[in-house]
N, C-alpha and C. Protein backbone atom coordinates (compact mmCIF):
# COMPACT_ATOMS: atom_id res chain seq x y z
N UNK A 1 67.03 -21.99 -21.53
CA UNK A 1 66.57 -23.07 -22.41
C UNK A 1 66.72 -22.62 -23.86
N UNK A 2 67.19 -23.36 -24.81
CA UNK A 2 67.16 -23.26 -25.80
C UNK A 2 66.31 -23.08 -27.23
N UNK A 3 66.00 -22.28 -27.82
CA UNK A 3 65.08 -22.29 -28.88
C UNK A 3 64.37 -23.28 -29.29
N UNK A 4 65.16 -24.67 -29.64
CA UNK A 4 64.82 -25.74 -29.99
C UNK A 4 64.02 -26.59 -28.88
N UNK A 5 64.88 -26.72 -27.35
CA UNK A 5 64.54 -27.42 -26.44
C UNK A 5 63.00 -26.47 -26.29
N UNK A 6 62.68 -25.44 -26.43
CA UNK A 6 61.21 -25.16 -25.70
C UNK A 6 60.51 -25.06 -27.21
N UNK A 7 60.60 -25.54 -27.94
CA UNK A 7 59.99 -25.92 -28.97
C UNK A 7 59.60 -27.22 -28.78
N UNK A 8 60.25 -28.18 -28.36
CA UNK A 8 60.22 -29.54 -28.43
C UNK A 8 58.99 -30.07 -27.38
N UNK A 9 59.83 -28.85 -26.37
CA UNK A 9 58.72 -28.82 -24.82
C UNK A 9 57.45 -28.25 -25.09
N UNK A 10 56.77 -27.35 -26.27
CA UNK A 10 55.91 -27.00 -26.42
C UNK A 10 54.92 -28.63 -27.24
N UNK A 11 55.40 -28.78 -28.03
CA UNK A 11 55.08 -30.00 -28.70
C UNK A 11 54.75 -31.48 -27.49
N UNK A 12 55.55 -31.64 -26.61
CA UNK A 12 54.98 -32.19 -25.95
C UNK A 12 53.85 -32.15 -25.27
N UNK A 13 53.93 -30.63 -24.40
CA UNK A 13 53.18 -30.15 -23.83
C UNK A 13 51.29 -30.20 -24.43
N UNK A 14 51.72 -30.15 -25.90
CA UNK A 14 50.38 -30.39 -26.70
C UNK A 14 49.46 -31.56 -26.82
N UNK A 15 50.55 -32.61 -26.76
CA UNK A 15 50.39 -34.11 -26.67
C UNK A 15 49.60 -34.30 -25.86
N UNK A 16 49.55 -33.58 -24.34
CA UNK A 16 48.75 -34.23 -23.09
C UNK A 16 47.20 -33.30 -23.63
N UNK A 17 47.65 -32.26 -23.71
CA UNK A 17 46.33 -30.75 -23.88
C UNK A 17 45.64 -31.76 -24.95
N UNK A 18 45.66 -32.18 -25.76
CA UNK A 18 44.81 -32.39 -26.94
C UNK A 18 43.95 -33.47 -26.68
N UNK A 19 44.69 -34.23 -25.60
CA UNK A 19 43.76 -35.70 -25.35
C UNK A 19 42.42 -34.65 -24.84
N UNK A 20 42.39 -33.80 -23.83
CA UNK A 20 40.71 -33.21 -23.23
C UNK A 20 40.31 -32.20 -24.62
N UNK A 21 40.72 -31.93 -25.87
CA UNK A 21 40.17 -31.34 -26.87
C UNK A 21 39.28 -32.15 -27.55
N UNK A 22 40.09 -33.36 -27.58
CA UNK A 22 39.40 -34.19 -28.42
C UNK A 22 38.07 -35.05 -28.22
N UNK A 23 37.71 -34.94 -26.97
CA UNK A 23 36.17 -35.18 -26.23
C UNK A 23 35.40 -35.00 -26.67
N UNK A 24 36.00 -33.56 -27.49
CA UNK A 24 34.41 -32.67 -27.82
C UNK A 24 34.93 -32.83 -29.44
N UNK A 25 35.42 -33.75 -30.13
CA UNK A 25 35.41 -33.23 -31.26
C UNK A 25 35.07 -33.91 -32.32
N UNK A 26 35.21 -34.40 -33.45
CA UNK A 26 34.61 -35.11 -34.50
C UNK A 26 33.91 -36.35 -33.84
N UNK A 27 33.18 -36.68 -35.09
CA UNK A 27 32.23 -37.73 -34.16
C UNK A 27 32.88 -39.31 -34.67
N UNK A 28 32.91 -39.88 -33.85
CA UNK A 28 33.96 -41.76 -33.76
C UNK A 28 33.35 -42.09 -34.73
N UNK A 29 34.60 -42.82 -35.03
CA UNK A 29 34.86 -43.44 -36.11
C UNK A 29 34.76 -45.35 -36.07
N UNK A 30 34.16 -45.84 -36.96
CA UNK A 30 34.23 -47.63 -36.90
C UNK A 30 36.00 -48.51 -36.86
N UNK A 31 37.02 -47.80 -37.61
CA UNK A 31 37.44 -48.39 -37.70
C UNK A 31 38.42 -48.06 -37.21
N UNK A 32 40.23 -47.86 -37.26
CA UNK A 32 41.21 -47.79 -36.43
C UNK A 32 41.60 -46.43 -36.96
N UNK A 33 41.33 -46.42 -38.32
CA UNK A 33 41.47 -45.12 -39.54
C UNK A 33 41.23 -44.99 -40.54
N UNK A 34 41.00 -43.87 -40.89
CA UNK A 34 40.54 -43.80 -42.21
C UNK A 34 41.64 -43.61 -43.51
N UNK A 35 41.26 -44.55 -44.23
CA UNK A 35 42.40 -44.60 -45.75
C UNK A 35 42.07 -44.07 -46.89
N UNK A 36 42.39 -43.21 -47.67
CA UNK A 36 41.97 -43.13 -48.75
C UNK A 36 42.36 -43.84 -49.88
N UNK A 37 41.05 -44.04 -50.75
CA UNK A 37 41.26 -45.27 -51.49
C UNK A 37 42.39 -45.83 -52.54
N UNK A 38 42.72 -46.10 -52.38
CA UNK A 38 44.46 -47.12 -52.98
C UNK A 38 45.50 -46.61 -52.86
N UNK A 39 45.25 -46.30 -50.88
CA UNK A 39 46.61 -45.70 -50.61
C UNK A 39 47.48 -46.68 -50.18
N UNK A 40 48.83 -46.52 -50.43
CA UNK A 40 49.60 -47.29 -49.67
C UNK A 40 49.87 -46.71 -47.87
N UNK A 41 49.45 -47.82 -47.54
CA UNK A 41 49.66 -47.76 -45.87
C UNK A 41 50.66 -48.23 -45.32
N UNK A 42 51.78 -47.47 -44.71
CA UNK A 42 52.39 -47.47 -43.93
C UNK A 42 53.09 -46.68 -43.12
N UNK A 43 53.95 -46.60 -42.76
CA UNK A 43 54.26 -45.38 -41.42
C UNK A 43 54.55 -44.19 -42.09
N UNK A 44 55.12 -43.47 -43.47
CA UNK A 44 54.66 -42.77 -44.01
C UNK A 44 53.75 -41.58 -43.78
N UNK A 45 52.59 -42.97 -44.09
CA UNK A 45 50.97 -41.79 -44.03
C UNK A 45 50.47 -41.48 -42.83
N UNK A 46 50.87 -42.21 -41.44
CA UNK A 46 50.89 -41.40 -40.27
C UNK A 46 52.03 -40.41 -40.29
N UNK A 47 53.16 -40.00 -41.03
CA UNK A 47 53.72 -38.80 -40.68
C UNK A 47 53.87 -37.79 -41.30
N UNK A 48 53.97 -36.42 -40.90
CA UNK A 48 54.09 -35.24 -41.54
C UNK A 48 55.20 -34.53 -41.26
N UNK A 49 55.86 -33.53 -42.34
CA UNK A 49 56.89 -33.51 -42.07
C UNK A 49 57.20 -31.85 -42.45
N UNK A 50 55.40 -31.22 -42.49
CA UNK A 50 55.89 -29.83 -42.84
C UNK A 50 56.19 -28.89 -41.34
N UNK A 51 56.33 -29.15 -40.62
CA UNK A 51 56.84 -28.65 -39.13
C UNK A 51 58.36 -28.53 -38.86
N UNK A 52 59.35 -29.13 -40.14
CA UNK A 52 60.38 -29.25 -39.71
C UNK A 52 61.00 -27.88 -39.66
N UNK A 53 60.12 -26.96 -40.46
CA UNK A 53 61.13 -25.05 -40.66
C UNK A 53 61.43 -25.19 -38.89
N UNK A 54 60.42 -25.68 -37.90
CA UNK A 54 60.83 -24.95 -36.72
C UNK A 54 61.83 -25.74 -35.60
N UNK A 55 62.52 -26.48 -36.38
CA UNK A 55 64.05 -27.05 -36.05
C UNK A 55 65.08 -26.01 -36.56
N UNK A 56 65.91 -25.57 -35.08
CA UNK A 56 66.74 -24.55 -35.64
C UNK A 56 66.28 -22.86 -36.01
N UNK A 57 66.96 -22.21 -36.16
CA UNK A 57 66.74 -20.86 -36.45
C UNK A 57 65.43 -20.79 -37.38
N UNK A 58 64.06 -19.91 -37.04
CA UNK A 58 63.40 -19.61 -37.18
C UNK A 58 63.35 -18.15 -37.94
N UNK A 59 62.74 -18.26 -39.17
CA UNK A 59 62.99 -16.84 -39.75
C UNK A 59 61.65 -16.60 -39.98
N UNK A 60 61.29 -14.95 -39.04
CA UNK A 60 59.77 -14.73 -39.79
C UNK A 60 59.18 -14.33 -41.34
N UNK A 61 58.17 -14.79 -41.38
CA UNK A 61 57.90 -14.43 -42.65
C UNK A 61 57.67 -13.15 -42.42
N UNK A 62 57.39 -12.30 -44.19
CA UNK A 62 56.91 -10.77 -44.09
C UNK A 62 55.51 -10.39 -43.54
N UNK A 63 54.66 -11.36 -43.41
CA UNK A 63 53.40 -11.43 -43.32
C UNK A 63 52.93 -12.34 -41.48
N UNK A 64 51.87 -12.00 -40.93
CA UNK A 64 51.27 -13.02 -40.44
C UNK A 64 50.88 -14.78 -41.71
N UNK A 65 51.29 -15.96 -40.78
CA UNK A 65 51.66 -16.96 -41.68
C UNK A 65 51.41 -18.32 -40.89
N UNK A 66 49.89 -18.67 -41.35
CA UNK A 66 49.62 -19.98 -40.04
C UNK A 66 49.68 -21.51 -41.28
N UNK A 67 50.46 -22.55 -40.58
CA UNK A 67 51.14 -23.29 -41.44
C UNK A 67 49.97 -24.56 -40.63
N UNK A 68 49.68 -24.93 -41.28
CA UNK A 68 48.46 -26.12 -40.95
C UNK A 68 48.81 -27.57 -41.10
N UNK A 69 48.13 -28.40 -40.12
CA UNK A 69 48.90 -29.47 -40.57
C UNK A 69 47.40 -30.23 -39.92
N UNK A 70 46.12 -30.24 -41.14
CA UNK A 70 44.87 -30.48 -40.71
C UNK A 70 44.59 -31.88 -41.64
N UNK A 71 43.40 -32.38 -41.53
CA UNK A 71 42.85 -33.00 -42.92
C UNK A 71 42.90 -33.08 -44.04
N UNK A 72 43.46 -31.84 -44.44
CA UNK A 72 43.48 -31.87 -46.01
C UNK A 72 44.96 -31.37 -46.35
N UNK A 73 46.24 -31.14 -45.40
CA UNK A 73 47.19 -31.57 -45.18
C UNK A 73 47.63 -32.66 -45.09
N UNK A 74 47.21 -33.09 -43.90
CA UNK A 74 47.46 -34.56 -43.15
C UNK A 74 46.73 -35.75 -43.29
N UNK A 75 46.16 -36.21 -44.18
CA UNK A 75 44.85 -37.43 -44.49
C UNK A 75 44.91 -37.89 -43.39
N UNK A 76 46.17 -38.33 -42.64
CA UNK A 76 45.58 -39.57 -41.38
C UNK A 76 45.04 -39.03 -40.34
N UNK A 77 44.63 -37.71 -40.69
CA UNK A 77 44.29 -37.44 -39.27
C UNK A 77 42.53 -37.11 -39.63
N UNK A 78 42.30 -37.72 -40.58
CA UNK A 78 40.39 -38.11 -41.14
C UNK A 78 40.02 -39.15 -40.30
N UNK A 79 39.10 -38.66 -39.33
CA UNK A 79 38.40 -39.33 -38.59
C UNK A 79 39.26 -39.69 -36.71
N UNK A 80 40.37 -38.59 -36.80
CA UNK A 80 40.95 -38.63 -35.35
C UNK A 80 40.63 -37.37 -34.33
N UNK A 81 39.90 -36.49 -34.79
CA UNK A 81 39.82 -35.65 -34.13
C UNK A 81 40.69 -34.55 -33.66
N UNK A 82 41.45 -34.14 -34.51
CA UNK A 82 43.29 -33.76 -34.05
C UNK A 82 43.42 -33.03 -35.12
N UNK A 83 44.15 -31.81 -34.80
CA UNK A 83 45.00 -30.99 -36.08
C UNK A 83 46.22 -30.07 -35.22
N UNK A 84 46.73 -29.32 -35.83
CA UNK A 84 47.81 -27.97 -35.51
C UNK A 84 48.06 -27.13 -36.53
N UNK A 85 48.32 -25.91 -35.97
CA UNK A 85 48.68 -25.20 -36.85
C UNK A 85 49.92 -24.26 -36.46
N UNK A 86 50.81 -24.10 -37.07
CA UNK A 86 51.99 -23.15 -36.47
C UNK A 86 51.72 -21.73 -37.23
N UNK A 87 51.74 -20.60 -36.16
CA UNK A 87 50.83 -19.23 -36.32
C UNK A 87 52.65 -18.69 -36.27
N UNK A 88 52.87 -17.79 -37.21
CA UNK A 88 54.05 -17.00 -36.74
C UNK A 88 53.95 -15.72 -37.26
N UNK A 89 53.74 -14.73 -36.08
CA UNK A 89 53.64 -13.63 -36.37
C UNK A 89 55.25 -12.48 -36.34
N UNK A 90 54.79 -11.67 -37.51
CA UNK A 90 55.88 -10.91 -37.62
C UNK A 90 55.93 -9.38 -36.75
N UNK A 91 56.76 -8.70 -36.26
CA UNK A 91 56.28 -7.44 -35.50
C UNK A 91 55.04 -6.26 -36.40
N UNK A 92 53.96 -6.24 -35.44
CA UNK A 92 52.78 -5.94 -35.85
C UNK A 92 52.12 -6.11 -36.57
N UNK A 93 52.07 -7.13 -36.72
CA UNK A 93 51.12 -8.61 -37.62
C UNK A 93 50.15 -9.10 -36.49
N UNK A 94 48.85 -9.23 -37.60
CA UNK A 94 47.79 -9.66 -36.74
C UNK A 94 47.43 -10.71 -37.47
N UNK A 95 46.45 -11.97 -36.78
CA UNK A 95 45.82 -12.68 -37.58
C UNK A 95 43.96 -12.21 -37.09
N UNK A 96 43.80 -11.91 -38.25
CA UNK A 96 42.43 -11.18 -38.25
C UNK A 96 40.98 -11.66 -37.43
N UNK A 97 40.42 -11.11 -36.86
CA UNK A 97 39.12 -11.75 -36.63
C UNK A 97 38.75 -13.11 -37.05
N UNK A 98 38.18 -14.16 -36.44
CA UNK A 98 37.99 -15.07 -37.36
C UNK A 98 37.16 -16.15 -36.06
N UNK A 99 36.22 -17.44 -36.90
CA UNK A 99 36.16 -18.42 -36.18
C UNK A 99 36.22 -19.58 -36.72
N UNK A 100 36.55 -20.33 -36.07
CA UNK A 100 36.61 -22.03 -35.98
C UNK A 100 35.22 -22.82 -35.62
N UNK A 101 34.45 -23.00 -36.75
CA UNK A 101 32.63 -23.53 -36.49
C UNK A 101 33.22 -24.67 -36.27
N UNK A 102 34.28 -25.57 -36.19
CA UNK A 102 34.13 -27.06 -35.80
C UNK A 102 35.02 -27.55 -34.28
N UNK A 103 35.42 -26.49 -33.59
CA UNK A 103 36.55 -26.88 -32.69
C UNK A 103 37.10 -25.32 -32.06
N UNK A 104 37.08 -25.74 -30.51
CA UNK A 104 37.69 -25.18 -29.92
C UNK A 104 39.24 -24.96 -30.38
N UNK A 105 39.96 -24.14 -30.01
CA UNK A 105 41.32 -23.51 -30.29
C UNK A 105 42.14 -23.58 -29.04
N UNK A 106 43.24 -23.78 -28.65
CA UNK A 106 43.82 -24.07 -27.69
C UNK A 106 45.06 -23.54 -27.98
N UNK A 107 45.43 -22.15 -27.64
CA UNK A 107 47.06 -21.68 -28.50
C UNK A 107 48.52 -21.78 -27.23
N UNK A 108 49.25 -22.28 -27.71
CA UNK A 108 50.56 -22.33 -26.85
C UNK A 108 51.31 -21.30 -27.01
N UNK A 109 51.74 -20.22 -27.00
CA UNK A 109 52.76 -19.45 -27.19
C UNK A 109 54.36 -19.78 -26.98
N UNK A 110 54.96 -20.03 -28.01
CA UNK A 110 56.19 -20.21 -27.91
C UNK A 110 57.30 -19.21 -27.91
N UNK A 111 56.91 -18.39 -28.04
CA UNK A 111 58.45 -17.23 -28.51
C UNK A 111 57.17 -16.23 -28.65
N UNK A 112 58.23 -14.86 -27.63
CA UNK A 112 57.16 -13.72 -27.89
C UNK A 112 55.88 -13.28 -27.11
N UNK A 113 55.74 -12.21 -27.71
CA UNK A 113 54.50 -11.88 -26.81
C UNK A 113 53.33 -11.63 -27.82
N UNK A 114 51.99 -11.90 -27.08
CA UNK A 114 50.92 -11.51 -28.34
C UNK A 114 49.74 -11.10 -27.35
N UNK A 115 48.93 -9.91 -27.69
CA UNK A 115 47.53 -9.91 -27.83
C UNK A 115 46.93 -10.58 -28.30
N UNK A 116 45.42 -11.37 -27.21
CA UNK A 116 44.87 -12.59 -28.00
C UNK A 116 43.60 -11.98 -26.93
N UNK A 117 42.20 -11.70 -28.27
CA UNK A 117 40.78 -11.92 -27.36
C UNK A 117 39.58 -12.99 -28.00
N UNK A 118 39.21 -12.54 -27.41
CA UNK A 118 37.88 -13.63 -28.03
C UNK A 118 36.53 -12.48 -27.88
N UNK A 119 35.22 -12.91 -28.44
CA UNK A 119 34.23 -11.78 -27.78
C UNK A 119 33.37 -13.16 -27.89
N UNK A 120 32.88 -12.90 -27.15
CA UNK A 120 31.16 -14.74 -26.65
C UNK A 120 29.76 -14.02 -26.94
N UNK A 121 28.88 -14.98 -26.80
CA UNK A 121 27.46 -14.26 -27.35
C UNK A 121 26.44 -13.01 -27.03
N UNK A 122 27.31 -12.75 -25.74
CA UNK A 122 26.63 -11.70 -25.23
C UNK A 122 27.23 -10.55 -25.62
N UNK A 123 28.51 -10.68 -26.12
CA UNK A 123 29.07 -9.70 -27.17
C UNK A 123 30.48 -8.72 -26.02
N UNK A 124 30.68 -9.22 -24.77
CA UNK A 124 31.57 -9.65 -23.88
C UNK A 124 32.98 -9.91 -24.35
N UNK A 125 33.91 -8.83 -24.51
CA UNK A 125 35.12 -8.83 -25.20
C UNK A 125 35.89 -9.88 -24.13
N UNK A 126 36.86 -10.44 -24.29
CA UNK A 126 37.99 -11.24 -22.99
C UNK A 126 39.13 -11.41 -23.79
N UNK A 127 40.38 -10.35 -23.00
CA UNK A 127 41.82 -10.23 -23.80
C UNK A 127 42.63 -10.72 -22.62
N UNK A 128 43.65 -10.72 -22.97
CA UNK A 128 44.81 -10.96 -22.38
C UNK A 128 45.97 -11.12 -23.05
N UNK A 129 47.23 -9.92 -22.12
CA UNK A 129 48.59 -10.12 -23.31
C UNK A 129 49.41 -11.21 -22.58
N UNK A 130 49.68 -12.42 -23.92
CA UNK A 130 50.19 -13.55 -23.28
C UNK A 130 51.81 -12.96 -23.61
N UNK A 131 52.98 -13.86 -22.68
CA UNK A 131 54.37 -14.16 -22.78
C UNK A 131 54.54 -15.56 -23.39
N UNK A 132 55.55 -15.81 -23.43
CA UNK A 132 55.95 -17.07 -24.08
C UNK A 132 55.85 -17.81 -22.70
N UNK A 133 54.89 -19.57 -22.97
CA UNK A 133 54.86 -20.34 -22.36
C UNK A 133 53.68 -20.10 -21.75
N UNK A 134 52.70 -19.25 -21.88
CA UNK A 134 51.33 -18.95 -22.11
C UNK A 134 50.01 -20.15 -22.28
N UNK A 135 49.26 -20.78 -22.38
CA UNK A 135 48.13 -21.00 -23.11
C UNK A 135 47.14 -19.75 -23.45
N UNK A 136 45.73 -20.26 -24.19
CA UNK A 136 45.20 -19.37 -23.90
C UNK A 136 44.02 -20.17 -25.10
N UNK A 137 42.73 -20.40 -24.06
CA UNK A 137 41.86 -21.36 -25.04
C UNK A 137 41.03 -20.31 -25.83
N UNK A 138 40.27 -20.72 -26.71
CA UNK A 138 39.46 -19.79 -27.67
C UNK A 138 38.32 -20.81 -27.75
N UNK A 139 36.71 -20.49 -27.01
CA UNK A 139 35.93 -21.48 -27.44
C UNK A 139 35.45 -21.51 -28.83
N UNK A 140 35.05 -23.21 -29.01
CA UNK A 140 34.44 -23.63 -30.33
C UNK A 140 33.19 -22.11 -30.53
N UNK A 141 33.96 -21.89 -32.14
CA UNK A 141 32.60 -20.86 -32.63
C UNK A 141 32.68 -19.62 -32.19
N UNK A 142 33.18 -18.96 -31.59
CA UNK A 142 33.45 -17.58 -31.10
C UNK A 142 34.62 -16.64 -31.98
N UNK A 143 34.23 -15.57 -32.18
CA UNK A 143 35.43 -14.72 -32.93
C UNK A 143 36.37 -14.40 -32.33
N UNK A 144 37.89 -14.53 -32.48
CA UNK A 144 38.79 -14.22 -31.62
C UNK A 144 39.85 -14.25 -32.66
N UNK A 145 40.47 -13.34 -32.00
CA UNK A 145 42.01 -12.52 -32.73
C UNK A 145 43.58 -12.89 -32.21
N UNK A 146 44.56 -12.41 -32.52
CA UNK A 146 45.79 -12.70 -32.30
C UNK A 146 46.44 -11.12 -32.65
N UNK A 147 47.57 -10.52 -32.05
CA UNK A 147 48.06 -9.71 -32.54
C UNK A 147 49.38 -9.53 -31.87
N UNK A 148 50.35 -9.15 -32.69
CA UNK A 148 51.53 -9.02 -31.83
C UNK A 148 51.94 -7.43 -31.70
N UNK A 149 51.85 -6.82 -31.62
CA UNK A 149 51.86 -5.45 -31.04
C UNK A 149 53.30 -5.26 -30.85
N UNK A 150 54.44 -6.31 -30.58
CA UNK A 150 55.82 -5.60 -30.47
C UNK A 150 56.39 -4.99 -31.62
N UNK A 151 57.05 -4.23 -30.83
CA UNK A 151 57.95 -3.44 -32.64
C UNK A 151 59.09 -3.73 -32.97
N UNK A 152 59.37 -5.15 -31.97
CA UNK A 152 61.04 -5.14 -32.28
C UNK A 152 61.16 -7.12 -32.60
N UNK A 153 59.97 -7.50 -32.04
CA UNK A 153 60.36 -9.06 -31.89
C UNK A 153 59.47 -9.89 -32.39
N UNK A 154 59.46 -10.76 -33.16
CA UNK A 154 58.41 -11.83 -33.45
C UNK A 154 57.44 -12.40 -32.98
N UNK A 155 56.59 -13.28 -33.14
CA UNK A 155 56.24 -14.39 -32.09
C UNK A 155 56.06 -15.28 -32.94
N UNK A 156 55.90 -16.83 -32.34
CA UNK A 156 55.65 -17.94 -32.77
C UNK A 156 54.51 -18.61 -31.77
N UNK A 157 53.59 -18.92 -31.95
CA UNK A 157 52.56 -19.66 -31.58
C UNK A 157 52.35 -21.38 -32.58
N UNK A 158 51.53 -22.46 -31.34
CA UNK A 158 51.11 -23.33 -31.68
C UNK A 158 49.48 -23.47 -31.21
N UNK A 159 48.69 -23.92 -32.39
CA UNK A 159 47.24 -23.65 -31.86
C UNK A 159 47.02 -25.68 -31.89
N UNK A 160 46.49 -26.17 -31.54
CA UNK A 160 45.75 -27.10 -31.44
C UNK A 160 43.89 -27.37 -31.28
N UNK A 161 43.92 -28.79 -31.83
CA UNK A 161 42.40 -27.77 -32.16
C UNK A 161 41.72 -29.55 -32.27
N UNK A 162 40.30 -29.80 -31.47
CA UNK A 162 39.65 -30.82 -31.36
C UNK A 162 39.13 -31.63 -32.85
N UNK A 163 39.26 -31.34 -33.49
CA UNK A 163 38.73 -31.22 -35.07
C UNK A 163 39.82 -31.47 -36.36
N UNK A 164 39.62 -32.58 -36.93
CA UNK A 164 41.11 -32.83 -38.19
C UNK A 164 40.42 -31.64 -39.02
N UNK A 165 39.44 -31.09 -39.05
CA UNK A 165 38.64 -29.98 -40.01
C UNK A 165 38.27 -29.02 -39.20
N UNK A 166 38.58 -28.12 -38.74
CA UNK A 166 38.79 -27.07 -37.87
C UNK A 166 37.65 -26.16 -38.75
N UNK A 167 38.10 -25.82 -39.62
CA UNK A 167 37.43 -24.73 -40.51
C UNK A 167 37.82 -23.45 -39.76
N UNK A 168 37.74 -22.34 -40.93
CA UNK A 168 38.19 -20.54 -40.22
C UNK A 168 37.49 -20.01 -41.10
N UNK A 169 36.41 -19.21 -40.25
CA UNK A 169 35.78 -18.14 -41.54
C UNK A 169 36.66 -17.05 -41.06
N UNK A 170 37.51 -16.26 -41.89
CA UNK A 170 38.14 -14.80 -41.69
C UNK A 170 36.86 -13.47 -41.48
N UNK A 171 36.44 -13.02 -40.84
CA UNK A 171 35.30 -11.92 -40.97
C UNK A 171 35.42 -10.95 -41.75
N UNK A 172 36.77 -10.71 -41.94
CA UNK A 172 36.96 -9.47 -43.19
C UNK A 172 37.05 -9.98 -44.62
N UNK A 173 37.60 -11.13 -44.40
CA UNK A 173 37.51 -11.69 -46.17
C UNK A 173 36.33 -12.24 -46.17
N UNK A 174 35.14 -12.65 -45.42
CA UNK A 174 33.80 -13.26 -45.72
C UNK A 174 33.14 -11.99 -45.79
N UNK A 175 33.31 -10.69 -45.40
CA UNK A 175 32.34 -9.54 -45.55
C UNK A 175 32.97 -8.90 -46.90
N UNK A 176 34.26 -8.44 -46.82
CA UNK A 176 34.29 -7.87 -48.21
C UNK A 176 35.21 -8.38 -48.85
N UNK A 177 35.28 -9.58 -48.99
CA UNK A 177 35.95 -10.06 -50.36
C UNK A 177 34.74 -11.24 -50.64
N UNK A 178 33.85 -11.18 -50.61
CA UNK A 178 32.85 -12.02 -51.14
C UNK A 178 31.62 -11.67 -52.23
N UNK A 179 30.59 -12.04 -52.63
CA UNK A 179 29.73 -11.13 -53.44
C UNK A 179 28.64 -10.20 -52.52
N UNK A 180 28.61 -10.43 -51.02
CA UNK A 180 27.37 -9.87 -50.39
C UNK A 180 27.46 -8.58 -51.43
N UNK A 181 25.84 -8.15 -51.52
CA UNK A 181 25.99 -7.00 -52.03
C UNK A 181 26.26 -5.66 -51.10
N UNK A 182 26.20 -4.59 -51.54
CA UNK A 182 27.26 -3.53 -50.87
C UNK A 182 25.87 -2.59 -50.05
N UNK A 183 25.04 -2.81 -50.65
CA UNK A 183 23.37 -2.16 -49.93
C UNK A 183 23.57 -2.77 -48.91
N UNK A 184 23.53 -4.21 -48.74
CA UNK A 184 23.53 -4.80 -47.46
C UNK A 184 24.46 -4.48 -46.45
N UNK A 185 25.68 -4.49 -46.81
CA UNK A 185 26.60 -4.31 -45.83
C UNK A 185 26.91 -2.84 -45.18
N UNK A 186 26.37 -2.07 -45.86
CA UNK A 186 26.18 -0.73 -45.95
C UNK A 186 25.53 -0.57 -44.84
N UNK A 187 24.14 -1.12 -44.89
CA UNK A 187 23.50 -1.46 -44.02
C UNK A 187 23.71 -1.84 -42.32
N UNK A 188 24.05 -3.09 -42.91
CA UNK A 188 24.39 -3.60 -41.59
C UNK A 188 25.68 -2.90 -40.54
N UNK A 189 26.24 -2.32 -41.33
CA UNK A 189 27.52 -1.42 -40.57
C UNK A 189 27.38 0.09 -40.14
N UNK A 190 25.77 0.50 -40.76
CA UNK A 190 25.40 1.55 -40.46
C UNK A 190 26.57 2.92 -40.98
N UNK A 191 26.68 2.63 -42.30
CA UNK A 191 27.87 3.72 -43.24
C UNK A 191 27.17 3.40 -44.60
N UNK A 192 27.81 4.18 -45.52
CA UNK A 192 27.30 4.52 -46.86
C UNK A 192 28.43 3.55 -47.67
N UNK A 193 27.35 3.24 -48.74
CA UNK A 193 27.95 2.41 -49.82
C UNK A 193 29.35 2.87 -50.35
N UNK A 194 29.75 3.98 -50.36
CA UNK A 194 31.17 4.33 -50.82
C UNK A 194 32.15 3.60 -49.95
N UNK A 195 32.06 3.87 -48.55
CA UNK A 195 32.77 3.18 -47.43
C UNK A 195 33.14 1.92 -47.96
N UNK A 196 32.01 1.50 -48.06
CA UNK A 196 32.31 -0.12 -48.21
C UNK A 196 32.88 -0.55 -49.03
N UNK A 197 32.75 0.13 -50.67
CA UNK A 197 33.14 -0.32 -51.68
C UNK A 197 34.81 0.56 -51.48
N UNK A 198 35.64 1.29 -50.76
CA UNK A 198 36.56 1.26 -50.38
C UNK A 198 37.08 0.23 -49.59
N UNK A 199 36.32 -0.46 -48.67
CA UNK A 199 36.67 -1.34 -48.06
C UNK A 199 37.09 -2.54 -48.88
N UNK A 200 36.01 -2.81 -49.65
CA UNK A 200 36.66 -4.00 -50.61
C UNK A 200 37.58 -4.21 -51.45
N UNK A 201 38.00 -2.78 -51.86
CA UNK A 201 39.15 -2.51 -52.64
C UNK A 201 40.24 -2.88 -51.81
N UNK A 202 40.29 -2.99 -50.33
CA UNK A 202 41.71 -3.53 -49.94
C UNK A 202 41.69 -4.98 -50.07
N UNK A 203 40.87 -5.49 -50.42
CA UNK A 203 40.95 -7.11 -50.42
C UNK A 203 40.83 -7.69 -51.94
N UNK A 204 40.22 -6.60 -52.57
CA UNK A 204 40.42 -6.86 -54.43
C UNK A 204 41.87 -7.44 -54.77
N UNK A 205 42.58 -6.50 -54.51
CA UNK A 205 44.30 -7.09 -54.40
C UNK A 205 44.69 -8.24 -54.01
């Protein structure tokens, strides 16, 4: 199968998955959709068109690089319950710790292989290394990671997600790239204030 053709097939494949995401996700709406005020409406503003890089040859970026196509991307999708995001990781690129307070995560793997866990409230790690053609859900609110661990090959992932506002707190940029003070975190990590204030220096940059 072709690059393109299981791209296309992934995208479908999302179409059916998202109808049981969306059960649980924003709360209904009165009217058919929501407009923002003195927009022009027409077929247009139902479409988006930043997905097209993954027609055709795919080039990774230098970085882990998740391309969103949410609410504040996509206006029409205010008040549908629906988003995506295209995750493309580069060899040994991770996308960091993180959670989604409004919506479960639902990732497709398209190309590639990746490490993906989650840890739940009892503090209960759950990994698994996916292949391409994979799912692999992430519940609403739980911290969970992505990593590609190969040294020679990319990956490309599609996440879908119950929520046009997903939200992502990153755990490393909310602990040290923020103002908490450094007593506290010191603290809470059970290490000395130097540590930390090294720590933040990688995210000062």
């Amino acid at each position: 199968m072709s690059s393109t053709s299981l791209k296309a097939l992934s995208l479908i494949i999302f179409a059916f998955a998202i109808v049981q995401i969306t059960k649980a996700g924003d709360p209904d709406i009165l009217t058919d959709f929501i407009a923002p005020p003195n927009a022009t409406i027409d077929g247009n503003f139902f479409t988006n068109t930043g997905f097209r890089f993954l027609v055709g040859q795919v080039t990774p970026p230098p970085t882990f690089k998740a391309t969103k196509a949410s609410m504040a991307e996509f206006p029409a999708l205010n008040g549908q319950s629906v988003s995506y995001a295209v995750l493309q990781f580069p060899t040994g690129s991770i996308n960091p710790p993180h959670t989604h307070p409004r919506s479960a995560e639902l990732l497709f793997l398209v190309q590639g292989f990746l490490q993906v866990g989650f840890v739940d409230t009892t503090n209960k790690l759950f990994t698994r290394n996916l292949q391409a053609g994979d799912l692999f859900i992430f519940p609403k609110g739980l911290v969970h990671f992505q990593h590609n661990a190969d040294a020679k090959n990319p990956a490309l992932a599609i996440s879908a997600f119950g929520s046009a506002n997903a939200g992502t707190i990153s755990l490393p940029n909310t602990l040290f790239n923020t103002s908490i003070d450094d007593t506290v975190l010191a603290l809470a990590f059970k290490t000395d204030i130097p540590t930390i204030q090294n720590l933040k220096k990688g995210f000062a940059a």
